[in-house]
Protein backbone atom coordinates (compact mmCIF):
# COMPACT_ATOMS: atom_id res chain seq x y z
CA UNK A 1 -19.32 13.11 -45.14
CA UNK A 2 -22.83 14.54 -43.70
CA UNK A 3 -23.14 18.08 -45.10
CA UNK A 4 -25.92 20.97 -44.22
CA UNK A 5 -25.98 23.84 -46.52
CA UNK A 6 -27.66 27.10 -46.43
CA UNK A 7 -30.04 26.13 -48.97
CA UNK A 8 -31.57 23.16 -46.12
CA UNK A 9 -32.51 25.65 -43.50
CA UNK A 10 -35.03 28.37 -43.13
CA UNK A 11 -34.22 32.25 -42.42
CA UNK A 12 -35.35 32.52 -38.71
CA UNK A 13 -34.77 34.75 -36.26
CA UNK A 14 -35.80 37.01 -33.09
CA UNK A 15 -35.16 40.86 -31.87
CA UNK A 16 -33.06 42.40 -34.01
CA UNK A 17 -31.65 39.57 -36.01
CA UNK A 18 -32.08 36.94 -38.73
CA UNK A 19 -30.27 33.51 -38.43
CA UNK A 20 -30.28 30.49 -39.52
CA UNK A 21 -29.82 27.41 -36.98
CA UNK A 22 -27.31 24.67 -38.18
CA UNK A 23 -27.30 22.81 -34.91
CA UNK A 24 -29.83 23.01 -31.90
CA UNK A 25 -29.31 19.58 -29.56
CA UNK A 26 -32.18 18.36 -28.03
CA UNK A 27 -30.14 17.53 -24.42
CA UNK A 28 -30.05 21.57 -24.45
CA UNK A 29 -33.44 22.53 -25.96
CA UNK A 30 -35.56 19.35 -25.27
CA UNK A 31 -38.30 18.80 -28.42
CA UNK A 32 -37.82 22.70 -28.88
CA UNK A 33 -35.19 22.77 -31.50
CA UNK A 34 -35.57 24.17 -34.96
CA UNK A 35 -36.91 21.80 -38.37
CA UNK A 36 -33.69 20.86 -40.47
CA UNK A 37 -31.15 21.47 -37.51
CA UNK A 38 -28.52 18.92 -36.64
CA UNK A 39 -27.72 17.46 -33.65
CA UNK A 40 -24.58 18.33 -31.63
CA UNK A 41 -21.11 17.19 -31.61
CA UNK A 42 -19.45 16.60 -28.55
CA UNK A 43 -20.11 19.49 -26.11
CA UNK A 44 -21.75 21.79 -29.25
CA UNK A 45 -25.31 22.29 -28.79
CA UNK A 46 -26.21 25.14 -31.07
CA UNK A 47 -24.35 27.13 -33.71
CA UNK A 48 -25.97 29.90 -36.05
CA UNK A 49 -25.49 31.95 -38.34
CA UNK A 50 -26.74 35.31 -37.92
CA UNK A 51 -27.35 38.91 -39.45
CA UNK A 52 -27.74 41.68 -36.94
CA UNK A 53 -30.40 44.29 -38.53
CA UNK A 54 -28.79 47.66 -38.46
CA UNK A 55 -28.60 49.30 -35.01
CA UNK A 56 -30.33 45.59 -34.12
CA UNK A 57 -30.13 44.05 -30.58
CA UNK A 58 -30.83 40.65 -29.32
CA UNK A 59 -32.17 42.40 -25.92
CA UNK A 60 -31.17 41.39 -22.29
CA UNK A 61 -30.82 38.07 -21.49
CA UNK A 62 -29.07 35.31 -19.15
CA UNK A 63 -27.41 32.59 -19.46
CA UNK A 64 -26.84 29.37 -17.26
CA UNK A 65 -24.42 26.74 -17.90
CA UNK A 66 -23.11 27.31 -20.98
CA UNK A 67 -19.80 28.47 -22.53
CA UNK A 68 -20.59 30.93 -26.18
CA UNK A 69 -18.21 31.58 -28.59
CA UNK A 70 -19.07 34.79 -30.74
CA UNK A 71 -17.17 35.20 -34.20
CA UNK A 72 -17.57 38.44 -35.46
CA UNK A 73 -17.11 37.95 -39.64
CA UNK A 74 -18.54 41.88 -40.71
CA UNK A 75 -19.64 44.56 -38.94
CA UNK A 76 -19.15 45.66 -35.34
CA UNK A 77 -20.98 44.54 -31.60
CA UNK A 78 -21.30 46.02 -28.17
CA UNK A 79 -21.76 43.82 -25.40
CA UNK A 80 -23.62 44.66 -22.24
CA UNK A 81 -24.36 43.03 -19.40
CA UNK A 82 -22.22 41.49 -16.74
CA UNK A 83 -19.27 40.44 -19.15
CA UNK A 84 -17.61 42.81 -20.40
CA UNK A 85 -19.78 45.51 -20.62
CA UNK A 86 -20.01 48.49 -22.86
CA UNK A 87 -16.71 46.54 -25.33
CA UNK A 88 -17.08 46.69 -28.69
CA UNK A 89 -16.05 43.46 -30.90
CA UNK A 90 -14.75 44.00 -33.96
CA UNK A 91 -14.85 42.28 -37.40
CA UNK A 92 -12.46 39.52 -37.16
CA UNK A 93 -12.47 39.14 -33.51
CA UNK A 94 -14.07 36.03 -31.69
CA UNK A 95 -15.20 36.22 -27.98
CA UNK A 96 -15.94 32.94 -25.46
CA UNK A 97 -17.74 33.79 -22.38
CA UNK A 98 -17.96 31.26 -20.02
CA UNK A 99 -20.80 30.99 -18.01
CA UNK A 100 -19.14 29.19 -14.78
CA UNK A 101 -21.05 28.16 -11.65
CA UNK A 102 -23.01 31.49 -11.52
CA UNK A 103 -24.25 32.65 -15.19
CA UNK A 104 -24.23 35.97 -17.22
CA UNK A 105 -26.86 38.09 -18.26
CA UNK A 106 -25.90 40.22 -21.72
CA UNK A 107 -27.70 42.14 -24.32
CA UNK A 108 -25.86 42.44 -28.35
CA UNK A 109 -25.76 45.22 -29.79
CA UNK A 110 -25.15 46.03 -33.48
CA UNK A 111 -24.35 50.06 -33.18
CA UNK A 112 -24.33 50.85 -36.73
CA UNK A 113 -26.84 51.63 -39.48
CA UNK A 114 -25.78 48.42 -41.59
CA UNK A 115 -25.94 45.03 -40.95
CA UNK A 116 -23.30 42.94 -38.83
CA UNK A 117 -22.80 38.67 -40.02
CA UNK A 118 -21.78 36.44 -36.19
CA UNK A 119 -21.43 32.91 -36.07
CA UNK A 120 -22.50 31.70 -32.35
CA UNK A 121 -21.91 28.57 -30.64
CA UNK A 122 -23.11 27.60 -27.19
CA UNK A 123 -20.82 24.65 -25.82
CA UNK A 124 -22.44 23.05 -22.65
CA UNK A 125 -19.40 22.55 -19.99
CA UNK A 126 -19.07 19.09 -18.34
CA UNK A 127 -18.81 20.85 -15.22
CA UNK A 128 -19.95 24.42 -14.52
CA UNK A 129 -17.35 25.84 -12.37
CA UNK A 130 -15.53 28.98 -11.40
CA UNK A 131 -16.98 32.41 -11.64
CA UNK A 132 -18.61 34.30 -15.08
CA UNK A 133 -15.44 35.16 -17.34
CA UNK A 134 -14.65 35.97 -21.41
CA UNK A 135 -11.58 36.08 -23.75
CA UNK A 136 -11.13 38.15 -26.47
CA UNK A 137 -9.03 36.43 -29.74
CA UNK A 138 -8.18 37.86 -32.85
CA UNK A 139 -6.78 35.38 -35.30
CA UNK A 140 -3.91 35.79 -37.41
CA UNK A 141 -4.93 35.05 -41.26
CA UNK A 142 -3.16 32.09 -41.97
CA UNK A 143 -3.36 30.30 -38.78
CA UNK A 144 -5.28 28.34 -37.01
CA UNK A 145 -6.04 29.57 -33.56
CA UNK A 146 -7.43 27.45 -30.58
CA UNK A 147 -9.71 29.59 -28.96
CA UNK A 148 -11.88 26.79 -26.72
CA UNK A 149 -11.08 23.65 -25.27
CA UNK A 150 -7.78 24.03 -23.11
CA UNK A 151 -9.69 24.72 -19.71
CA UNK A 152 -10.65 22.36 -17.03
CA UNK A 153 -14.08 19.88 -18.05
CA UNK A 154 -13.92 20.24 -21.66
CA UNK A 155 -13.56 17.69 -23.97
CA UNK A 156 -14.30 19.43 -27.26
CA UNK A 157 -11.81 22.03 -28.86
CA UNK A 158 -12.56 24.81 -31.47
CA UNK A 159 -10.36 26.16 -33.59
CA UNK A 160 -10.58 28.81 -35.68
CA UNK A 161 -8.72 28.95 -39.20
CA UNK A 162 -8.68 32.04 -41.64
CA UNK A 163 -7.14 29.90 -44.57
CA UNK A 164 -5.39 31.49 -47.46
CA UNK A 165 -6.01 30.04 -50.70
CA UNK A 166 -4.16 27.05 -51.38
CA UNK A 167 -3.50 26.29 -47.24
CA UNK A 168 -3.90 22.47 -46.04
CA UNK A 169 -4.54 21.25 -42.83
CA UNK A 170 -5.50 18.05 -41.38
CA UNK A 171 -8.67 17.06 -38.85
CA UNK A 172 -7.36 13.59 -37.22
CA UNK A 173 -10.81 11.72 -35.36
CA UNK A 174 -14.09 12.36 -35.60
CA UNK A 175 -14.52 16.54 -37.07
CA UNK A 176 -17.05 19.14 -37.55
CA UNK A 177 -16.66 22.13 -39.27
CA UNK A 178 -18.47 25.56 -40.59
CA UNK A 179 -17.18 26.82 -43.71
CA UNK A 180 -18.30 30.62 -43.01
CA UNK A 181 -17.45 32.66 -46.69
CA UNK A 182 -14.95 31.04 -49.24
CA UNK A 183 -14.27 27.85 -50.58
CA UNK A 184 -12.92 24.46 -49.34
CA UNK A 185 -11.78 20.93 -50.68
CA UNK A 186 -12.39 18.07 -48.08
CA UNK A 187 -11.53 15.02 -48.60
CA UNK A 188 -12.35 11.86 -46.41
CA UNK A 189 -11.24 8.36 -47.09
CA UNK A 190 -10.30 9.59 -50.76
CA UNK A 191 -13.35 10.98 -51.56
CA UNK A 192 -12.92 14.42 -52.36
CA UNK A 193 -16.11 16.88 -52.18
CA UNK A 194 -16.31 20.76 -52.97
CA UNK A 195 -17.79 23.20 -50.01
CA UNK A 196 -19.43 26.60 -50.60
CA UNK A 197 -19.85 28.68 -48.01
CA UNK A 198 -22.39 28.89 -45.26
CA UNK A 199 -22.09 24.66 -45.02
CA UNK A 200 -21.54 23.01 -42.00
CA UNK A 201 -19.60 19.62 -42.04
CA UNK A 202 -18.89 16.30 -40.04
CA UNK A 203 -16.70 13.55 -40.82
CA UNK A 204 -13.61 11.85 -39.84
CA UNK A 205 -9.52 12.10 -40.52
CA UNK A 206 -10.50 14.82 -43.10
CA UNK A 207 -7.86 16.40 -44.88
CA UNK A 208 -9.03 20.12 -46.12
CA UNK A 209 -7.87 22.81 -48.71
CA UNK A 210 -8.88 25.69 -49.16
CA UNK A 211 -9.65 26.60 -52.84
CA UNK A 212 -9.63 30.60 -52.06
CA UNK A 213 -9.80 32.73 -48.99
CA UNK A 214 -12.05 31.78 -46.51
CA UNK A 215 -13.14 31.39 -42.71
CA UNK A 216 -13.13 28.20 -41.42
CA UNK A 217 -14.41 26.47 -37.66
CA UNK A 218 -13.29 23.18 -37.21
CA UNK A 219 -14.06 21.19 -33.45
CA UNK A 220 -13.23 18.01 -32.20
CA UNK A 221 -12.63 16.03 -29.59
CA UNK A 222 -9.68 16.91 -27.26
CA UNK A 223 -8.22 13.97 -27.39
CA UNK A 224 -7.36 14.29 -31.34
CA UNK A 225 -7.08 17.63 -31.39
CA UNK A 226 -3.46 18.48 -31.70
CA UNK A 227 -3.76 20.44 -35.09
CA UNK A 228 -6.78 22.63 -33.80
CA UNK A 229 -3.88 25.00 -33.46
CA UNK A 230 -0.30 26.56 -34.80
CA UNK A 231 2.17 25.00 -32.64
């Protein structure tokens, strides 16, 4: 199992925000991607993990084919921009905006005076179609909720899992995974390893436990991706 831990990657960051970059794929960012980042998985190309500095912004900017999912794990953000503008996500709630055939332009927003924790991946379609459009989810603790990967020209799912201590669940196929807070077990072809949070993960058929509470994003391909959600 290939692991990436907080501990590998230096505290970066723009605007009004610190982050640190797990994954930034070159077929998105060319020879500009960030020392220690992994490559992508499927249609990921970038997932971070960032602080929003009280009353922090990212400041306006667009985006062109490419679908971003926005989990919200503390704290509070107001979107503007073409999407959704002046909404406020809460903690707990994830967003996917999909760019389509003609783009978005947005600015984030942390309104408060204390800081607000969002993990952000940008998953580049296999077809940009359709116009500019988001989702809102918020998923129920204890289940796993599929919140990307059902549309047209996607081959990659996401799933998002707020486990309860002691809660299973298997990844069939190729996986990757960001354990956000918490703890998890993994355990690939009977080797069993110990998570902490903040780690980002990628193996295959992995069978996962979660030790306490904790926030878990698991992908993988479509095509054995049956358990990225509660039937």
């Amino acid at each position: 199992m290939q692991l990436l831990t907080r501990h590998d990657l230096d505290l970066g960051g723009f605007a009004g925000l610190r982050e640190r970059i797990y994954v930034m794929d070159p077929r998105r960012f060319g020879d500009h991607t960030t020392p220690g980042s992994r490559e992508g998985f499927e249609q990921l190309v970038y997932l971070a993990d960032a602080i929003f500095l009280p009353r922090g912004s990212t400041g306006a900017h667009d985006h062109q084919q490419v679908d971003i999912i926005s989990v919200l794990v503390r704290g509070h953000l107001r979107h503007e921009g073409s999407l959704g503008h002046g909404e406020t996500l809460e903690a707990g709630e994830v967003q996917v905006q999909y760019a389509g055939a003609e783009g978005f332009r947005h600015n984030e927003i942390n309104p408060a005076p204390h800081g607000a924790h969002m993990i952000q991946l940008w998953m580049q379609p296999l077809v940009a179609q359709g116009p500019a459009r988001y989702r809102n989810y918020r998923p129920a603790a204890g289940q796993l909720t599929r919140v990307y990967g059902d549309e047209p020209g996607t081959n990659t799912a996401v799933g998002i899992w707020p486990a309860h201590a002691g809660q299973q669940q298997f990844s069939p196929g190729p996986t990757l995974g960001f354990l956000v807070n918490g703890q998890l077990h993994a355990t690939e072809a009977g080797q069993r390893t110990s998570l902490a949070a903040e780690t980002l993960f990628q193996g295959e058929d992995l069978q996962l436990e979660a030790e306490q509470d904790s926030l878990v994003i698991l992908l993988a391909t479509t095509a054995s991706s049956r358990n990225l959600r509660d039937e």
